[in-house]
C-alpha atoms as a PDB file:
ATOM      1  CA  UNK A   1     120.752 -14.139 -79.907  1.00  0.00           C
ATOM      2  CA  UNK A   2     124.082 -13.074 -81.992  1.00  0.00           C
ATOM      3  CA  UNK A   3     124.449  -9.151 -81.673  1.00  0.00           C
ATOM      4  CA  UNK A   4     123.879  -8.460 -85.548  1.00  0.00           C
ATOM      5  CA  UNK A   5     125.173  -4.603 -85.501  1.00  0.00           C
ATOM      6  CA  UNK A   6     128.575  -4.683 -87.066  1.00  0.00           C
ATOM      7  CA  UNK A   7     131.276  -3.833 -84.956  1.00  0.00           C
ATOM      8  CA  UNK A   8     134.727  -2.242 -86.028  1.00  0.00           C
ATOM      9  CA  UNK A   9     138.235  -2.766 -83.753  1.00  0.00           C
ATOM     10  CA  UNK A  10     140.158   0.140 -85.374  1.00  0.00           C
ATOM     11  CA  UNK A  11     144.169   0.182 -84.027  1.00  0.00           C
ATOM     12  CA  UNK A  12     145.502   3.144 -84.792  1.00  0.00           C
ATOM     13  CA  UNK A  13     142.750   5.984 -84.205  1.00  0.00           C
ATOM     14  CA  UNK A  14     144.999   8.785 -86.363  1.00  0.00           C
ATOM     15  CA  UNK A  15     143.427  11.028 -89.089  1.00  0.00           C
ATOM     16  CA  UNK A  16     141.916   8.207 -90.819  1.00  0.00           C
ATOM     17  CA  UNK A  17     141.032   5.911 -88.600  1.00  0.00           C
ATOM     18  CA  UNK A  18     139.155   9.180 -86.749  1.00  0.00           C
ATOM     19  CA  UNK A  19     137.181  10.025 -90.225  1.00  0.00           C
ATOM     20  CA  UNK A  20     136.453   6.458 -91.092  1.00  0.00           C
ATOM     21  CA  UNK A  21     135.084   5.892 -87.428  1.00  0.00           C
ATOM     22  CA  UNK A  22     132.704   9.494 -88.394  1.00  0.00           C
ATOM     23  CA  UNK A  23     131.109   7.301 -91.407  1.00  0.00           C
ATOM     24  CA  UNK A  24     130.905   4.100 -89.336  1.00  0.00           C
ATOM     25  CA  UNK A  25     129.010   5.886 -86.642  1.00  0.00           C
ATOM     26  CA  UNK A  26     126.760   7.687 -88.926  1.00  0.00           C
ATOM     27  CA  UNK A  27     126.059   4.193 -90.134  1.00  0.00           C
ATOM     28  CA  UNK A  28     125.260   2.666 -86.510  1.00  0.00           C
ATOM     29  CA  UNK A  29     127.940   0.568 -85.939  1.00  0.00           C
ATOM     30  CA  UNK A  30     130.063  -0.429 -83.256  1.00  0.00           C
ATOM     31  CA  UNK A  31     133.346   1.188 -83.428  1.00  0.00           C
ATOM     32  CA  UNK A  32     136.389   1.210 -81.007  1.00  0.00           C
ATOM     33  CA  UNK A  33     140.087   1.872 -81.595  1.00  0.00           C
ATOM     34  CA  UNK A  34     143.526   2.038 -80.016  1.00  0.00           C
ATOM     35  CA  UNK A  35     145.603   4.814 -79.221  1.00  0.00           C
ATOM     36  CA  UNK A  36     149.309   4.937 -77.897  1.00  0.00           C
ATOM     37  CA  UNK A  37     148.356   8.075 -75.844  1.00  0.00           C
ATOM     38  CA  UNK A  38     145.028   8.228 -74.186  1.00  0.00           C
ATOM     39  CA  UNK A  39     144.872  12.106 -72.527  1.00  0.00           C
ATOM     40  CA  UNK A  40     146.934  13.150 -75.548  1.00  0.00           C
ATOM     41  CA  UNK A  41     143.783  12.360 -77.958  1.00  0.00           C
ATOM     42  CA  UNK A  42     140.745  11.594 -76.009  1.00  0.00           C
ATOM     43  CA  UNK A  43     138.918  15.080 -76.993  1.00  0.00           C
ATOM     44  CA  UNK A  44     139.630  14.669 -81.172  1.00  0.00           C
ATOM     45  CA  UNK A  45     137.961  10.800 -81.172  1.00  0.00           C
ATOM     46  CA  UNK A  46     134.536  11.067 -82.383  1.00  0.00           C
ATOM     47  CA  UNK A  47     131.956  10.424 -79.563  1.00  0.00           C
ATOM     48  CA  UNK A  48     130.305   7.484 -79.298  1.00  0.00           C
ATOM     49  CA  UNK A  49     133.735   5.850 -80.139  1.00  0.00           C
ATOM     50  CA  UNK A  50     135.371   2.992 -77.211  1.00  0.00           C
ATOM     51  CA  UNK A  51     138.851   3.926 -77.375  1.00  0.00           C
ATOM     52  CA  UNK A  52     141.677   1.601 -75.278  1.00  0.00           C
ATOM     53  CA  UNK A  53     145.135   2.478 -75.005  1.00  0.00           C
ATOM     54  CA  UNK A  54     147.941   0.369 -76.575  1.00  0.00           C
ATOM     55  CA  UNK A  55     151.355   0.882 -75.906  1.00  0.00           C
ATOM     56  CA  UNK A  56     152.776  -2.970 -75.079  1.00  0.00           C
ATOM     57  CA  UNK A  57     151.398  -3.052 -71.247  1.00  0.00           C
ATOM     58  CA  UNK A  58     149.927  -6.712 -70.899  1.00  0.00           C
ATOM     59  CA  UNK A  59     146.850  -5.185 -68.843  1.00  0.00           C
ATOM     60  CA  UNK A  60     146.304  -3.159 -72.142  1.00  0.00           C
ATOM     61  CA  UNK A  61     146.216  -6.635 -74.255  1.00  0.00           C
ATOM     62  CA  UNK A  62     143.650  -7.915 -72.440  1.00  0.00           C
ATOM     63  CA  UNK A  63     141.189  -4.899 -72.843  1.00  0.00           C
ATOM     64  CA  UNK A  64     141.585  -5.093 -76.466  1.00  0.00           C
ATOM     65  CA  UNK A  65     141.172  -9.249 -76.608  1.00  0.00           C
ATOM     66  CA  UNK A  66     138.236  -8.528 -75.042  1.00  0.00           C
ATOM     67  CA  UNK A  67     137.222  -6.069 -77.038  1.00  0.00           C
ATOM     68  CA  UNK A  68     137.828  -8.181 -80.214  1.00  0.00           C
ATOM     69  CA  UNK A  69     135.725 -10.908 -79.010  1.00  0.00           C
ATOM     70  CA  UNK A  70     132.611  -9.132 -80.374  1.00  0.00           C
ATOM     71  CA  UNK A  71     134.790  -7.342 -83.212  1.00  0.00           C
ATOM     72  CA  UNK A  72     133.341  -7.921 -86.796  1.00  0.00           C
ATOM     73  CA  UNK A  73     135.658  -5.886 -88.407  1.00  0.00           C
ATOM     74  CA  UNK A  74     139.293  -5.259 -87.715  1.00  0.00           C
ATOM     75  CA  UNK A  75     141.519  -2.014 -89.250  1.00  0.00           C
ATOM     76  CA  UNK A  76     145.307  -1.650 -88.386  1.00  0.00           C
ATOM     77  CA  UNK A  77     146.620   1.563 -89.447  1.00  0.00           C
ATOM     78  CA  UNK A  78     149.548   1.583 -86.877  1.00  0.00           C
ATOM     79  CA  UNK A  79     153.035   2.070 -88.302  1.00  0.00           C
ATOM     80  CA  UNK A  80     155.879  -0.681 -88.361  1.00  0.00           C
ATOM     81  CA  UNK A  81     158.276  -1.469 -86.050  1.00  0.00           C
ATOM     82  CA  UNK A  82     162.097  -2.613 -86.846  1.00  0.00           C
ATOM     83  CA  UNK A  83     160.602  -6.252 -86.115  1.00  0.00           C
ATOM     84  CA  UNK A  84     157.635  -5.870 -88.082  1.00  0.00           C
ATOM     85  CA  UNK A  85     153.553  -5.301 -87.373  1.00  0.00           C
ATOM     86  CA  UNK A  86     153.388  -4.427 -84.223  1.00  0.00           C
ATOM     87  CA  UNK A  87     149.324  -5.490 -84.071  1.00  0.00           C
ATOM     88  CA  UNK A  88     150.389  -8.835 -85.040  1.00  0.00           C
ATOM     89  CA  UNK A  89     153.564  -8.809 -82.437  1.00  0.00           C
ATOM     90  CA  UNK A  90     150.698  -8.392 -79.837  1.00  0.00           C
ATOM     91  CA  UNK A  91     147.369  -9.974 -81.113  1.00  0.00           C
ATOM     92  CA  UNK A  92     148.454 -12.112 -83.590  1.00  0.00           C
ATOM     93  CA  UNK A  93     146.736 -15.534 -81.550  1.00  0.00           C
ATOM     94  CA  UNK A  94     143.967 -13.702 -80.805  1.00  0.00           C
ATOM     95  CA  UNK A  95     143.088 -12.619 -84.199  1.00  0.00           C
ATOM     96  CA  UNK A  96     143.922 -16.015 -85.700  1.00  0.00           C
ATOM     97  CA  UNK A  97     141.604 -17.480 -83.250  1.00  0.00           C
ATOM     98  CA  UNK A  98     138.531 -15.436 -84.068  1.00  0.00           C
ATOM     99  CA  UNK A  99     136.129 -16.873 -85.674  1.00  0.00           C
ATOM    100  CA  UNK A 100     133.652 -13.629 -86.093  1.00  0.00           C
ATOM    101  CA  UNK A 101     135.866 -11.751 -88.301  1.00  0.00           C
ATOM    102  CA  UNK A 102     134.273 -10.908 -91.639  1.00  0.00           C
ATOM    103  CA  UNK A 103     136.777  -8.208 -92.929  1.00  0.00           C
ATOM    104  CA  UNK A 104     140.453  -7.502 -91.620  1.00  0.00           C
ATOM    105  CA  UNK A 105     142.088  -4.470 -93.368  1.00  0.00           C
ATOM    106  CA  UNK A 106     145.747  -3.054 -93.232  1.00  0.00           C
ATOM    107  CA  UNK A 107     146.426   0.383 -94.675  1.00  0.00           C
ATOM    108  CA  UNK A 108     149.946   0.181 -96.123  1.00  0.00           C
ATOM    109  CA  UNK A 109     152.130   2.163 -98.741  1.00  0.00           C
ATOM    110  CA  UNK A 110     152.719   2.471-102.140  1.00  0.00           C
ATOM    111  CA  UNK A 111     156.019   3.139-101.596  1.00  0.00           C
ATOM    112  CA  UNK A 112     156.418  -0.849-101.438  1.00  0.00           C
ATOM    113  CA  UNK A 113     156.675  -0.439-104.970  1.00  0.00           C
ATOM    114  CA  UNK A 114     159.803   1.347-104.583  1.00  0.00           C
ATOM    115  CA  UNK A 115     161.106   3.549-107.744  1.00  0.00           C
ATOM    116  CA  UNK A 116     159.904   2.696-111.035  1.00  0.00           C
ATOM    117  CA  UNK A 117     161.271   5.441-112.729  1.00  0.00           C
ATOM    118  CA  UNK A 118     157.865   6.746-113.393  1.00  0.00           C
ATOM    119  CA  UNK A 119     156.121   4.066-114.933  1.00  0.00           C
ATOM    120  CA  UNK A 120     152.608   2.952-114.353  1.00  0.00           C
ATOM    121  CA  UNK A 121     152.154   0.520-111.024  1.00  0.00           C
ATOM    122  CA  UNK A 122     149.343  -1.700-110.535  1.00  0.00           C
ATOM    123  CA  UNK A 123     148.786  -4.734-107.338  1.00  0.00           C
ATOM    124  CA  UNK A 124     150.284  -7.235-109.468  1.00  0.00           C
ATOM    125  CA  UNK A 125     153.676  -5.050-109.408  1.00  0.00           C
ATOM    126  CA  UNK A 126     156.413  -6.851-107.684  1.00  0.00           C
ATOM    127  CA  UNK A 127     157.094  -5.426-104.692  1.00  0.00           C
ATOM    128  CA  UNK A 128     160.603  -3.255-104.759  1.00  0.00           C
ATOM    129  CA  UNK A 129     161.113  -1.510-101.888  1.00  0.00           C
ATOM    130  CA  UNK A 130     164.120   1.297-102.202  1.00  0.00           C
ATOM    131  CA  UNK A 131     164.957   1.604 -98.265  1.00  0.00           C
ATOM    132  CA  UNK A 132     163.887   0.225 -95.038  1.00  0.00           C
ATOM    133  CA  UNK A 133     160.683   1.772 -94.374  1.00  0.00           C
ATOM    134  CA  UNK A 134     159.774   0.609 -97.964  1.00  0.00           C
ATOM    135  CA  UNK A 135     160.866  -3.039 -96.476  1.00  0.00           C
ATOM    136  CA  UNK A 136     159.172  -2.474 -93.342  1.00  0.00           C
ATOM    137  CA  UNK A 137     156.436  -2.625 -94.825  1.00  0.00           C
ATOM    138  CA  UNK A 138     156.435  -5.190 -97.385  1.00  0.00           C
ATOM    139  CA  UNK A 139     157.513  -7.497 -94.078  1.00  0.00           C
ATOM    140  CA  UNK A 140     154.375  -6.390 -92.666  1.00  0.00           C
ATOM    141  CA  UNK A 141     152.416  -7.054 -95.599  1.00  0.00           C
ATOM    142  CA  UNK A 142     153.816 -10.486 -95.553  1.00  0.00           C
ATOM    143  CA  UNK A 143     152.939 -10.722 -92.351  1.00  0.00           C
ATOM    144  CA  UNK A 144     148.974  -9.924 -92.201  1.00  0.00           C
ATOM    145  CA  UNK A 145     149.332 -12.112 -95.918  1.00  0.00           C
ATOM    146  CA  UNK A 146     150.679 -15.156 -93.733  1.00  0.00           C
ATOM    147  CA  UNK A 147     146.814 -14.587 -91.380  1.00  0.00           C
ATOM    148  CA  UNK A 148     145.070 -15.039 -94.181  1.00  0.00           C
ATOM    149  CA  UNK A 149     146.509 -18.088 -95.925  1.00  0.00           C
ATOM    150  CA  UNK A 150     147.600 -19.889 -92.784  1.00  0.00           C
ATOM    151  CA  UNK A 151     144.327 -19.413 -90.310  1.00  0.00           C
ATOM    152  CA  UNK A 152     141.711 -18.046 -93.355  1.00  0.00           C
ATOM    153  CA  UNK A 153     141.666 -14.586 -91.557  1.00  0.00           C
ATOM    154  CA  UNK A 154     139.724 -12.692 -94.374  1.00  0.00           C
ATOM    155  CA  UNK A 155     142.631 -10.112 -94.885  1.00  0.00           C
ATOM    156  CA  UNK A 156     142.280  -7.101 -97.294  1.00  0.00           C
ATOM    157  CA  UNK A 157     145.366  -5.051 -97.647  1.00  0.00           C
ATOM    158  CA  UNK A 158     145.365  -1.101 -99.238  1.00  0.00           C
ATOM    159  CA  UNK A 159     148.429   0.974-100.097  1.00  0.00           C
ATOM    160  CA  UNK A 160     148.400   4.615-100.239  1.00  0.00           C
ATOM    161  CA  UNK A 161     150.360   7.025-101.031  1.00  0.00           C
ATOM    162  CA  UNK A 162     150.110  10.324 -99.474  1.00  0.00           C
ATOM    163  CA  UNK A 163     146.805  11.424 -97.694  1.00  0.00           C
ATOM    164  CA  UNK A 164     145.687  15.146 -97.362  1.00  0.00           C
ATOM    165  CA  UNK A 165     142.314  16.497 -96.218  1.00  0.00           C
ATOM    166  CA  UNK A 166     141.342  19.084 -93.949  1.00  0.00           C
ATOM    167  CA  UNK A 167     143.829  20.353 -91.385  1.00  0.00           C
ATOM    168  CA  UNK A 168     146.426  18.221 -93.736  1.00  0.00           C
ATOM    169  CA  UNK A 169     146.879  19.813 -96.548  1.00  0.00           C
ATOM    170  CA  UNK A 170     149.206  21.615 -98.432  1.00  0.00           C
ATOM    171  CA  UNK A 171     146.984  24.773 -97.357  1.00  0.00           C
ATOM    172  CA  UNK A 172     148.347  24.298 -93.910  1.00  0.00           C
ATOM    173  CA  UNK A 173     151.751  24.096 -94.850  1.00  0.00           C
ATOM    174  CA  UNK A 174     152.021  27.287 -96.162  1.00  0.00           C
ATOM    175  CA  UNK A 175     150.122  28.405 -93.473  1.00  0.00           C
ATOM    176  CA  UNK A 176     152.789  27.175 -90.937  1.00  0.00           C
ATOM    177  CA  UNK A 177     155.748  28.832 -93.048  1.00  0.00           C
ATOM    178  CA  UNK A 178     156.223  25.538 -94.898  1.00  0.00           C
ATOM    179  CA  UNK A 179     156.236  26.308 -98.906  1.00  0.00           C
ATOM    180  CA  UNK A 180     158.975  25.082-100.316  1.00  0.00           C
ATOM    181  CA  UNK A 181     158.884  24.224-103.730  1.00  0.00           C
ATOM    182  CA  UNK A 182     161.247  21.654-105.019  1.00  0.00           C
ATOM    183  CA  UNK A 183     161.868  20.853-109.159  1.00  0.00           C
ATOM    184  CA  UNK A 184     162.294  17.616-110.105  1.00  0.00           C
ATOM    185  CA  UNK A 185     160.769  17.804-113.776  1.00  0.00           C
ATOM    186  CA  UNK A 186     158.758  14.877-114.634  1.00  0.00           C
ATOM    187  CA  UNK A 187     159.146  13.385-111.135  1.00  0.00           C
ATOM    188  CA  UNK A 188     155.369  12.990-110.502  1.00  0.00           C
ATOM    189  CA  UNK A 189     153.149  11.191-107.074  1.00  0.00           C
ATOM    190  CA  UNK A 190     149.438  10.343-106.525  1.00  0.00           C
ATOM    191  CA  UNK A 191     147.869  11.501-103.691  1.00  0.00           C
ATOM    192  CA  UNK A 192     144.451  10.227-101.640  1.00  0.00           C
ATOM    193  CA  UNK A 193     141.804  12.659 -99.689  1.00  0.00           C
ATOM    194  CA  UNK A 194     141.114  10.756 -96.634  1.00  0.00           C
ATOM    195  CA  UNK A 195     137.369  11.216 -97.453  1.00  0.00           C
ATOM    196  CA  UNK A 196     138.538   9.010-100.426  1.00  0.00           C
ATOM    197  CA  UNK A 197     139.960   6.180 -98.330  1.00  0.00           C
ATOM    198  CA  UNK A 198     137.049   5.962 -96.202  1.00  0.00           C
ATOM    199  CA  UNK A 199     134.562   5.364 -98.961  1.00  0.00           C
ATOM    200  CA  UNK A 200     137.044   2.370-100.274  1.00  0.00           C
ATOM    201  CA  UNK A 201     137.516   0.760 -97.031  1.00  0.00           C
ATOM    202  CA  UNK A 202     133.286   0.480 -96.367  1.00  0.00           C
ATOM    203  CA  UNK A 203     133.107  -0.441-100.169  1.00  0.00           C
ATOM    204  CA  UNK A 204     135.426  -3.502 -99.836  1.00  0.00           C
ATOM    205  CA  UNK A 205     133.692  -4.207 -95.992  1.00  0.00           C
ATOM    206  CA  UNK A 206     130.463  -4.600 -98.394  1.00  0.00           C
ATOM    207  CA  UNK A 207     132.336  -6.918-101.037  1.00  0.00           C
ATOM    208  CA  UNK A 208     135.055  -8.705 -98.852  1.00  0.00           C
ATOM    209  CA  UNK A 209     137.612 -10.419-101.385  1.00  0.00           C
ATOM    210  CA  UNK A 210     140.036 -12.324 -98.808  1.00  0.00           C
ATOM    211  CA  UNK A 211     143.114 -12.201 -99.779  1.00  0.00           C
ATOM    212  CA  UNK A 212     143.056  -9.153-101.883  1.00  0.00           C
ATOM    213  CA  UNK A 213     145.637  -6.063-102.359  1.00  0.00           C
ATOM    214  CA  UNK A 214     144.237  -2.522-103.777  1.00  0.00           C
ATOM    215  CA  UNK A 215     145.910   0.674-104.425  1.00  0.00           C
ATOM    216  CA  UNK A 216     144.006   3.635-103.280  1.00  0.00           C
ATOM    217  CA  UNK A 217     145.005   6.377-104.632  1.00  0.00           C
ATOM    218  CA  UNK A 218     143.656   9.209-107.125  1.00  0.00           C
ATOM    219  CA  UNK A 219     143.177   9.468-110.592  1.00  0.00           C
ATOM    220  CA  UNK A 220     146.196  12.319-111.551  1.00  0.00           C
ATOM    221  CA  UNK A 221     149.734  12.058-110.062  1.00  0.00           C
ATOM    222  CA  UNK A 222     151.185  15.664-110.442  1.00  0.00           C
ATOM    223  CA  UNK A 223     154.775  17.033-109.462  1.00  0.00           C
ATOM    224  CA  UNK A 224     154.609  18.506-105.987  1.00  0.00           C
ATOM    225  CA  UNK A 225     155.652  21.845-107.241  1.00  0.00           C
ATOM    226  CA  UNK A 226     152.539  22.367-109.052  1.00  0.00           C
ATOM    227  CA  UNK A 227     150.699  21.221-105.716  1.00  0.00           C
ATOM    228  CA  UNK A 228     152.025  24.192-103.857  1.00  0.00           C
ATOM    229  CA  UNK A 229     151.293  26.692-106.652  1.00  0.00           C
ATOM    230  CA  UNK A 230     147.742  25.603-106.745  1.00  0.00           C
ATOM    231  CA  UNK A 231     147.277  26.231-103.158  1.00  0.00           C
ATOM    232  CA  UNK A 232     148.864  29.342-103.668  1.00  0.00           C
ATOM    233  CA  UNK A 233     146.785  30.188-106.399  1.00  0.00           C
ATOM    234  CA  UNK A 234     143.548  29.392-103.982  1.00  0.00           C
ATOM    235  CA  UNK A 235     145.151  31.321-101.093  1.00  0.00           C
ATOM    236  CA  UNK A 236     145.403  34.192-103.181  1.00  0.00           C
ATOM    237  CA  UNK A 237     149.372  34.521-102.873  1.00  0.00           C
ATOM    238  CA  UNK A 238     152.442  34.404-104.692  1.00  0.00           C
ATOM    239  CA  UNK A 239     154.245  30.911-104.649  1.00  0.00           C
ATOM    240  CA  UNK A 240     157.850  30.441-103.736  1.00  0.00           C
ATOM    241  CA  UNK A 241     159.953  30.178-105.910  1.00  0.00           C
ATOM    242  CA  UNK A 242     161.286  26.488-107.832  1.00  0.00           C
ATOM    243  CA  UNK A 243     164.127  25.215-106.257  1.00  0.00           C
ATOM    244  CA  UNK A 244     166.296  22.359-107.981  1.00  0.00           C
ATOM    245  CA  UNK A 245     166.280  19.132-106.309  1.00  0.00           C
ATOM    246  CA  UNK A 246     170.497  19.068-106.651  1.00  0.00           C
ATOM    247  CA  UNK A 247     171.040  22.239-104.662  1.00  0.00           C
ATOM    248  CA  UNK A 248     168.327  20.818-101.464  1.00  0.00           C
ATOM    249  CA  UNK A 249     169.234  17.261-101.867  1.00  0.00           C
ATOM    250  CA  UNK A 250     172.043  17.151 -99.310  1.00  0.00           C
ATOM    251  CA  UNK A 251     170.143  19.006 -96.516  1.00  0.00           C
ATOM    252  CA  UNK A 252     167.267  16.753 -96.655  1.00  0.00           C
ATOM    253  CA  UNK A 253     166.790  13.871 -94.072  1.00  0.00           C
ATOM    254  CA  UNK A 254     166.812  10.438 -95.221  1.00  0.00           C
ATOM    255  CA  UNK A 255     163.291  10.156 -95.325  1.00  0.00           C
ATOM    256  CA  UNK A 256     163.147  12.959 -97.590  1.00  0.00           C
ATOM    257  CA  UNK A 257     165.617  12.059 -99.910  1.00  0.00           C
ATOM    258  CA  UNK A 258     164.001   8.646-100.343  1.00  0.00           C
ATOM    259  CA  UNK A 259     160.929  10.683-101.040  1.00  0.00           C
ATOM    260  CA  UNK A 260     162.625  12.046-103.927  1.00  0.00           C
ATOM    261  CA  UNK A 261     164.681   9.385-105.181  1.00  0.00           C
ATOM    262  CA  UNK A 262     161.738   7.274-105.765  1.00  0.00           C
ATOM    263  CA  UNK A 263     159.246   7.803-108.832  1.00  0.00           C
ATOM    264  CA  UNK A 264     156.014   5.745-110.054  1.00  0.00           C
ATOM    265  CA  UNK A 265     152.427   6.541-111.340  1.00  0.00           C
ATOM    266  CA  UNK A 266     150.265   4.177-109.138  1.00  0.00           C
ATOM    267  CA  UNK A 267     147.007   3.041-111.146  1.00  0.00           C
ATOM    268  CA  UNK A 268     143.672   2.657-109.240  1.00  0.00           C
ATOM    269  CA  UNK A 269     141.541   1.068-111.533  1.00  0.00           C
ATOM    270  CA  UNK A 270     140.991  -2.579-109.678  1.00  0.00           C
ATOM    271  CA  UNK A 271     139.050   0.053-106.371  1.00  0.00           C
ATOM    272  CA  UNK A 272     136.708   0.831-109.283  1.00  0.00           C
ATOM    273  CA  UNK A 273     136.121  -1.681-111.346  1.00  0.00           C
ATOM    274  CA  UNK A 274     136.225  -4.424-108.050  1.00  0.00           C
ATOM    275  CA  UNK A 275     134.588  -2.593-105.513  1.00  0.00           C
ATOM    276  CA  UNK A 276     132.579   0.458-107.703  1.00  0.00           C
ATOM    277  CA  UNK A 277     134.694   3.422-106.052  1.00  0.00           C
ATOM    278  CA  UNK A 278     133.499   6.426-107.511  1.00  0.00           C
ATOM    279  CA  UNK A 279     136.420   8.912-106.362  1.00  0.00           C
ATOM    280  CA  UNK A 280     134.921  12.210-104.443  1.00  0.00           C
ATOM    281  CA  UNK A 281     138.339  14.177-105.382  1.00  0.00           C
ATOM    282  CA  UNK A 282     139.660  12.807-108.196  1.00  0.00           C
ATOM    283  CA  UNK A 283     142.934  14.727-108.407  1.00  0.00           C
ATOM    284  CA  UNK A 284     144.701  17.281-106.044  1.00  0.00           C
ATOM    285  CA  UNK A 285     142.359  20.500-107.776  1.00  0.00           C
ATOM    286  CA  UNK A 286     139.386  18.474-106.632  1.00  0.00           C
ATOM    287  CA  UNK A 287     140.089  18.004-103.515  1.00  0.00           C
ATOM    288  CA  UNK A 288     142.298  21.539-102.185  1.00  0.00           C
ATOM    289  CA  UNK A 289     138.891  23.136-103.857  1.00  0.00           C
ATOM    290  CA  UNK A 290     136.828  21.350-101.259  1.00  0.00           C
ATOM    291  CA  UNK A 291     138.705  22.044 -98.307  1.00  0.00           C
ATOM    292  CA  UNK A 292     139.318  25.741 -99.251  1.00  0.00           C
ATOM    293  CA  UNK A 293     136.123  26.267 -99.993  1.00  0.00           C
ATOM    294  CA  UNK A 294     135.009  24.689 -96.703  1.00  0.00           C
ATOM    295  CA  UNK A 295     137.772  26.717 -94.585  1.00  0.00           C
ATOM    296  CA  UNK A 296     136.126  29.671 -95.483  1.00  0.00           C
ATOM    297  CA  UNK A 297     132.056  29.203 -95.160  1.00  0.00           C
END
């Protein structure tokens, strides 16, 4: 007889492949997941948890093709390469090939979007990317896209922007010396607890939509300043002070400055109305409450 308990293949075990593997676990499923570094991370993966290495080895392919074989589920949350998905680069016959999938999701950005100049995004937004991560990414998206309409893979992708939760907050940069506050008026960004993105990703494993692209994101993008003086405000402290954007632009890295240059509001409302997401932390107050108030029970 068929083994019914759902099984996920999670590659990429980071910080929210690691929480969503908590929930799956707690739900009696099957999980397993890829790491690049096996000693490096073995003690933070939840127990129960079959974790494989992947770093490019063959011998390490064939571990995780066997491990897909009884995969229901598949997650990629690994980052691109100059050449594109790197799962796909390595699995993508494999994946093609298996007929037991019923939900494959990739976690990618919102920064595919590129800079709208703060207007409202939604998934039927053109993709703009503004630099080469930005088109790394829309290459990938293409990519796990091309599964799905060539081979019927039942592909789901989900763009974030950036995730916080505990131990990855803006709590913990202050704590390591970090504060900086930049001002860039009007220049605002939505944000996602990773509790947040768990609860979408087993909401759209209950309602697969092949084929389907959601933002996941909060409700209330704010300007990163007012992040920091929040946190502040929590941690009982007095906030840096506001530093314009012209007189740090030059010293930032690339990354950073692309950080900057781009600007968009990203709407969420297709998680809720498509796959009944009821947000935990709504907006950055929300959610900094929870994990202060946790830190300190």
């Amino acid at each position: 007889m068929k083994d019914l308990q759902p099984h996920l293949l999670c590659f990429g075990l980071g910080y929210t492949g690691k929480v969503l593997a908590h929930r799956l676990l707690e739900m009696n499923w099957r999980v397993s997941g890829t790491v690049r570094d096996l000693g490096a991370v073995r003690q933070s993966i939840p127990d129960g948890v079959a974790v494989l290495p992947f770093g490019g080895q063959s011998s390490e392919t064939e571990q995780i093709a066997k491990a897909l074989q009884s995969a229901t589920h598949v997650l990629s949350t690994v980052p691109t390469g100059e050449n594109g998905d790197p799962v796909i680069a390595a699995m993508k016959d494999e994946l093609a090939e298996n007929a037991n999938l019923e939900w494959v999701g990739y976690l990618s950005t919102t920064g595919v979007y590129g800079n709208t100049g703060g207007t409202i995004v939604d998934e039927t937004t053109p993709t703009n990317p503004s630099g080469d991560r930005g088109a790394r990414r829309v290459k990938a998206e293409n990519q796990w896209s091309d599964l799905f309409k060539s081979y019927g893979l039942p592909v789901h992708i989900f763009r974030l922007p950036g995730i916080y939760g505990p131990g990855r907050s803006v709590l913990d940069q202050i704590r390591h010396g970090k504060p900086r506050r930049i001002l860039k008026p009007g220049h605002k960004f939505n944000r996602i607890h990773v509790d947040d993105i768990a609860e979408t990703l087993i909401a759209s494993m209950a309602r697969p939509n092949p084929g389907s692209v959601y933002n996941v994101c909060d409700n209330t993008p704010a300007e990163p300043s007012d992040v920091t003086a929040y946190a502040c405000k929590l941690m009982e402290i007095e906030p840096p002070p506001l530093i314009p954007f012209e007189e740090v632009e030059n010293s930032m890295s690339p990354m950073g400055r692309s950080f900057w240059h781009d600007n968009r509001r990203v709407s969420n409302e297709l998680i809720k109305s498509e796959l009944g997401v009821q947000l935990r932390y709504p907006n950055y107050k929300v959610g900094l409450d929870a994990i202060w108030k946790t830190e300190n029970e």
